[in-house]
Protein backbone atom coordinates (compact mmCIF):
# COMPACT_ATOMS: atom_id res chain seq x y z
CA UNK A 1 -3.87 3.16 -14.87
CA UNK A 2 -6.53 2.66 -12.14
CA UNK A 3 -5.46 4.35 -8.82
CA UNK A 4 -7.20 4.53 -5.69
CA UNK A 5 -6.69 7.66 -2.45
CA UNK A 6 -6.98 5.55 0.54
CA UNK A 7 -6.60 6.36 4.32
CA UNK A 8 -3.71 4.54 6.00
CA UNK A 9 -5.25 2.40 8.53
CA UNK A 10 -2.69 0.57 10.58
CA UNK A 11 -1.75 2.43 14.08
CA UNK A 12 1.85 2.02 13.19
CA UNK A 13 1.28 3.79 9.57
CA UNK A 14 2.99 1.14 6.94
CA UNK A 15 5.82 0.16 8.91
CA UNK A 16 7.09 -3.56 9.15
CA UNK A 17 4.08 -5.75 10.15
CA UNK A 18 1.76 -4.07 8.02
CA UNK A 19 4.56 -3.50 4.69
CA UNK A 20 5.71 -6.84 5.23
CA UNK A 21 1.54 -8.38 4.99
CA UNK A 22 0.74 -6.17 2.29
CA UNK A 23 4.05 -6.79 -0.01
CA UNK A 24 3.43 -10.37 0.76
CA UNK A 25 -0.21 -9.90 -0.48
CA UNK A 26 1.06 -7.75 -3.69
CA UNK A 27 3.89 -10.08 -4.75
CA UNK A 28 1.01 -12.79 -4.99
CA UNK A 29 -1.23 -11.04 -7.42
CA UNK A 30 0.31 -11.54 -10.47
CA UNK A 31 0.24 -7.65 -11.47
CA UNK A 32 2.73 -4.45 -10.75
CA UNK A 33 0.71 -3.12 -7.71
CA UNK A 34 2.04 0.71 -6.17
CA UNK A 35 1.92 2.97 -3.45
CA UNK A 36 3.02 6.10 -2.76
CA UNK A 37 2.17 9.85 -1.40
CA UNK A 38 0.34 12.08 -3.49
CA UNK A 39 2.65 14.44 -5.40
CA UNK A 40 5.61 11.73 -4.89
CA UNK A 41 6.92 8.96 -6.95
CA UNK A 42 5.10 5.38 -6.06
CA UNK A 43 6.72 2.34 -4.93
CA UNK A 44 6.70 -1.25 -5.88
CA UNK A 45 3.91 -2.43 -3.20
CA UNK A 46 5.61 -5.93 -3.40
CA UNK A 47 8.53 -4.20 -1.72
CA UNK A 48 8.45 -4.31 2.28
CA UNK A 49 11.18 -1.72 2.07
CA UNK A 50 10.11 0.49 -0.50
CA UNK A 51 6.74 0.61 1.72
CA UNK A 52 8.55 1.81 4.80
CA UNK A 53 10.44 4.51 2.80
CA UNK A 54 7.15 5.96 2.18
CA UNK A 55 6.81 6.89 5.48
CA UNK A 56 2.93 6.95 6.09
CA UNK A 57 1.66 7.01 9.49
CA UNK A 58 -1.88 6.27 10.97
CA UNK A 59 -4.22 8.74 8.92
CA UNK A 60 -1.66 9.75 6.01
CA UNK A 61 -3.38 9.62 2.67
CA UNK A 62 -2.02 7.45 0.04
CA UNK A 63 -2.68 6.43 -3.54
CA UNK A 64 -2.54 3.15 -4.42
CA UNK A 65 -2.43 2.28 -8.60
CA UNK A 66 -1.65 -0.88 -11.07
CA UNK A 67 -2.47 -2.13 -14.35
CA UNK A 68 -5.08 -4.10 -12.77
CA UNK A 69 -8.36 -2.80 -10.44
CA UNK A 70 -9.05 -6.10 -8.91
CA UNK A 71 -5.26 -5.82 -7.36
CA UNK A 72 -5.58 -2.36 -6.70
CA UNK A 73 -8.48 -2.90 -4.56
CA UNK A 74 -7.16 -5.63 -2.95
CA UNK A 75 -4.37 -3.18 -1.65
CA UNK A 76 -6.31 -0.54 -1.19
CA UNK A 77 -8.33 -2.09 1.17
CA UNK A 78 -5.43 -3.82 3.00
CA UNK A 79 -3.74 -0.60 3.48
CA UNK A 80 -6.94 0.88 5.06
CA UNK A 81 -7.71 -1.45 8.02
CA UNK A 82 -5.31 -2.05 10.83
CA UNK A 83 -2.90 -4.56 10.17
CA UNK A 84 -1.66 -4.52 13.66
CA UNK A 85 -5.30 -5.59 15.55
């Protein structure tokens, strides 16, 4: 399963602008897409509120994984820039 460690970008960590964009983004890709902390269980990343549970502020590493590296990277990267600018 492809995963990628990405730094949480978003000032607010992934809180409810920045879950709600990127579960928006996930549920559109067609494949499972998941985030979580390292050492803890992933969420669905099509989940606004499985994101917030995380609890990852600004700087937090997470890992993002799926069946799928074109999705992956897609949420990698959206989970690195600021989703609040």
């Amino acid at each position: 399963m492809p995963t990628k460690t990405v730094v949480v970008g978003s000032s607010v960590g992934l809180h409810a602008r920045p879950a709600a964009l990127i579960s928006e983004a996930a549920g559109e890709l067609g494949s499972d897409v998941f985030i979580g902390l390292p050492g803890d269980e992933p969420v669905d990343a099509s989940s606004s509120l499985m994101i917030m549970t995380l609890g990852a502020g600004n700087g937090d590493t997470v890992e993002v994984s799926g069946e799928d590296q074109a999705a992956v990277d897609a949420i990698a990267a959206m989970v690195e820039s600021d989703l609040d600018a």
